[in-house]
C-alpha atoms as a PDB file:
ATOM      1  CA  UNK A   1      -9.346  10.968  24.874  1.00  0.00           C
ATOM      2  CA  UNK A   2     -12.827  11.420  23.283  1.00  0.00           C
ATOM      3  CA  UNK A   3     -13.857  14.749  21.077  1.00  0.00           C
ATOM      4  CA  UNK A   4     -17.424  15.374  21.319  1.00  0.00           C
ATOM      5  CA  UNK A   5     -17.050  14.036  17.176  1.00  0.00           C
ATOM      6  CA  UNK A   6     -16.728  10.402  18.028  1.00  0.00           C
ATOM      7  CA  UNK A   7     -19.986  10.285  19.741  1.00  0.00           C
ATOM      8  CA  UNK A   8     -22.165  11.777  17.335  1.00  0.00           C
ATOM      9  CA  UNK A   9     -20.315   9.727  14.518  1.00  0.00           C
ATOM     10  CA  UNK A  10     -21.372   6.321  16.730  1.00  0.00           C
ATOM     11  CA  UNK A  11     -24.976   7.658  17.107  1.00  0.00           C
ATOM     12  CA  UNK A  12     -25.403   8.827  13.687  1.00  0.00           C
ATOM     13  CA  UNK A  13     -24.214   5.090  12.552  1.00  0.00           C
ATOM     14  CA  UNK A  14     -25.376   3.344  15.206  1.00  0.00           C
ATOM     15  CA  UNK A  15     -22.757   1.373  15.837  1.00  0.00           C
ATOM     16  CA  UNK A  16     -22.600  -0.935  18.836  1.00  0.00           C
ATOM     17  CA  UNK A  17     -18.735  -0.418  19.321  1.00  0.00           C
ATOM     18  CA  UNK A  18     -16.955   2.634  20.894  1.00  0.00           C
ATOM     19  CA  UNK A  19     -14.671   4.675  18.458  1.00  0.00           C
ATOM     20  CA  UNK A  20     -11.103   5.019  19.113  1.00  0.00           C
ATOM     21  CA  UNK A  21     -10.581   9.165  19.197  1.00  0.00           C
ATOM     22  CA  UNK A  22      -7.137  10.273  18.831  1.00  0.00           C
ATOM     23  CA  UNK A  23      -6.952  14.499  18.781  1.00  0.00           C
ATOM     24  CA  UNK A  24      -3.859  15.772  17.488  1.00  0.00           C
ATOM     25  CA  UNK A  25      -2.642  12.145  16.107  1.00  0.00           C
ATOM     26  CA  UNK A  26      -0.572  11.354  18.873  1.00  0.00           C
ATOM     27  CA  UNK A  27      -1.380   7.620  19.237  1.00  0.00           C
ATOM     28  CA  UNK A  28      -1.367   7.022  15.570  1.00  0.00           C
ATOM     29  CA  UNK A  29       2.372   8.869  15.620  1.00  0.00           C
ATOM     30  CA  UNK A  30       3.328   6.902  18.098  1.00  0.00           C
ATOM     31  CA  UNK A  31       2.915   3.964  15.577  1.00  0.00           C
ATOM     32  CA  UNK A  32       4.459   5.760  12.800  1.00  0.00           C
ATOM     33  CA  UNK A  33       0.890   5.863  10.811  1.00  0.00           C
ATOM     34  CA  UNK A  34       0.276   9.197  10.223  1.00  0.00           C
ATOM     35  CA  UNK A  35       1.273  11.442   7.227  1.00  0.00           C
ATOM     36  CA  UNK A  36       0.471  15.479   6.588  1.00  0.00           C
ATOM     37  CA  UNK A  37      -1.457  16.577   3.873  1.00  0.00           C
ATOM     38  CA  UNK A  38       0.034  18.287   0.705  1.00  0.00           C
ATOM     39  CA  UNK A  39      -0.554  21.631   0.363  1.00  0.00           C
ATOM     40  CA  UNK A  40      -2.523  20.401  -2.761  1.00  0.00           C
ATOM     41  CA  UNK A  41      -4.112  18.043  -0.704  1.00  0.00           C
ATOM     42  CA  UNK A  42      -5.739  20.609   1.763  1.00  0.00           C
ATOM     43  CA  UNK A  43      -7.004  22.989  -1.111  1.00  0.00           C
ATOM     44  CA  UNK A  44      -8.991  19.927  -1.963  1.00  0.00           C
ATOM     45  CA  UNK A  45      -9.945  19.544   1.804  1.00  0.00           C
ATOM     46  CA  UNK A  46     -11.094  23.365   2.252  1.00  0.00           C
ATOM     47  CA  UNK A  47     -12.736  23.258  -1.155  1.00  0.00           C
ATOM     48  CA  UNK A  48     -15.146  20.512   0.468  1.00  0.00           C
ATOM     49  CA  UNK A  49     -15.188  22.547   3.452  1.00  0.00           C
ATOM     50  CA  UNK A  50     -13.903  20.069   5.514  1.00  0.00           C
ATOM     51  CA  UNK A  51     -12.380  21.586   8.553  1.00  0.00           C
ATOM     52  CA  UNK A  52      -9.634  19.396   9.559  1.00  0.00           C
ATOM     53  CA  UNK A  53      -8.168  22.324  12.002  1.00  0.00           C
ATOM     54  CA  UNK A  54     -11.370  21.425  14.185  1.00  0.00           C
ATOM     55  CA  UNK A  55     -11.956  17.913  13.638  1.00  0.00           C
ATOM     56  CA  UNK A  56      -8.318  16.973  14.814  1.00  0.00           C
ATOM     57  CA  UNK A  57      -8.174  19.621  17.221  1.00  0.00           C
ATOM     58  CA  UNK A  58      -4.896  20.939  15.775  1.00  0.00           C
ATOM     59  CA  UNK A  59      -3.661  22.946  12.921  1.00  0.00           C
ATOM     60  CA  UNK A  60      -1.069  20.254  11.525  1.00  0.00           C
ATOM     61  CA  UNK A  61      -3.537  19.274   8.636  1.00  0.00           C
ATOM     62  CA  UNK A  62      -2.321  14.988   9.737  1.00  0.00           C
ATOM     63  CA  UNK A  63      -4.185  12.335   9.096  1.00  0.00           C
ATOM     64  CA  UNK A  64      -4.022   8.815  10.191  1.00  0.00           C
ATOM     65  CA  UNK A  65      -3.199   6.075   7.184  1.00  0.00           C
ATOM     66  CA  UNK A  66      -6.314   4.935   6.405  1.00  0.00           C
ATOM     67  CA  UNK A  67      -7.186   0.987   7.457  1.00  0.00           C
ATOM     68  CA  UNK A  68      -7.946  -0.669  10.661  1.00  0.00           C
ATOM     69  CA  UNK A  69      -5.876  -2.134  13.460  1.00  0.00           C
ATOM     70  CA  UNK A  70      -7.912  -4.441  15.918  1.00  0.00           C
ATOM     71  CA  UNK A  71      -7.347  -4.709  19.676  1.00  0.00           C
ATOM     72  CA  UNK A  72      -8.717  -7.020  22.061  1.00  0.00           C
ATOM     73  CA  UNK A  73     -10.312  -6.210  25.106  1.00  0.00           C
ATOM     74  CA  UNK A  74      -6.789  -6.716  26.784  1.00  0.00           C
ATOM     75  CA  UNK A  75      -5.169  -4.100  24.730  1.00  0.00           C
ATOM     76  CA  UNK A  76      -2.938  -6.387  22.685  1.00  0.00           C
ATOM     77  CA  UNK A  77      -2.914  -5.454  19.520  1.00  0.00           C
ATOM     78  CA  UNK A  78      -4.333  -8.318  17.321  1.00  0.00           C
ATOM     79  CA  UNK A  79      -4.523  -7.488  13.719  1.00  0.00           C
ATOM     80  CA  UNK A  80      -3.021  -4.331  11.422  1.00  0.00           C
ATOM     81  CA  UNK A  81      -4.045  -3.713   8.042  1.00  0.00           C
ATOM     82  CA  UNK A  82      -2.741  -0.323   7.223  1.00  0.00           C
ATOM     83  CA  UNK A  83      -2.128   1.512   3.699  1.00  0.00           C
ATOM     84  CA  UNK A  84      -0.691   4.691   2.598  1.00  0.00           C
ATOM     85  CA  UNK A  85      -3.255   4.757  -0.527  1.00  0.00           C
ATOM     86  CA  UNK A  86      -6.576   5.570   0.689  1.00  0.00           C
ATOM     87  CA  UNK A  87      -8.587   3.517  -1.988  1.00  0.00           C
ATOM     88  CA  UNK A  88      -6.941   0.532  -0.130  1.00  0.00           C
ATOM     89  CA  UNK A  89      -8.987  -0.823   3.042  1.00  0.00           C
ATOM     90  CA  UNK A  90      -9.519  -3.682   4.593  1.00  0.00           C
ATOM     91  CA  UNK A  91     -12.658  -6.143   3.543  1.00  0.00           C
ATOM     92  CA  UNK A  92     -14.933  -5.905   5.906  1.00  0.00           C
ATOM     93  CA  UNK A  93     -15.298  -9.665   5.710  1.00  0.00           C
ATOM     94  CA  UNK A  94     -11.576  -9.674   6.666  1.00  0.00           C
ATOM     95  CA  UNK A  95     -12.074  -7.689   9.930  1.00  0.00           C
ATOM     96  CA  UNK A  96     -15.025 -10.115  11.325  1.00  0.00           C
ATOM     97  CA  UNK A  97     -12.953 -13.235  10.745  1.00  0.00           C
ATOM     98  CA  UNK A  98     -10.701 -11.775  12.944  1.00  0.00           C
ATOM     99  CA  UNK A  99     -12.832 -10.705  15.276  1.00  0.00           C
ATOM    100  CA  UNK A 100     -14.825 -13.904  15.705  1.00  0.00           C
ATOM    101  CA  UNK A 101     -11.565 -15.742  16.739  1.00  0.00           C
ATOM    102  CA  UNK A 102     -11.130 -13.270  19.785  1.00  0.00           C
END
């Protein structure tokens, strides 16, 4: 399911690859990679004034771990790099090996 977030996000960047758009979590849940925010946590959020409520489409204040998980065009998943500490992420150099032996 697309939000009309995902769009804007790929024009904005212009990136030449569609964005996965998961309202509500439910895919990442599925995989066990999502975790709610502490009420600490979305103080920080609001103070921003980021909206999470209407970004996710929900009021749960969950967010998907933070890395990248890389799926071919046949839906298999190929590569998971996942971390609960969202300084972590993948290197980007990382990502394109993978992705130039698909």
């Amino acid at each position: 399911m697309l939000t009309k977030y995902a769009p804007q996000l790929v024009n904005k960047l212009n990136l030449e690859f569609p964005l996965l758009s998961d309202p509500g979590n439910r895919l990442a849940e599925s995989w066990g990679a999502v975790f709610t925010l502490s009420d600490g946590m979305k103080s920080v959020y609001q103070g921003f004034g980021i909206d999470l409520e209407r970004f996710n489409g929900d009021s749960s204040w969950r967010l998907p771990l933070p890395g990248r998980i890389i799926i071919d065009s046949q839906g298999i998943v190929r590569d998971v790099d996942l971390h609960s500490d969202h300084t972590t992420r993948p290197e980007p150099a990382a990502s394109l090996a993978i992705l130039k032996l698909l």
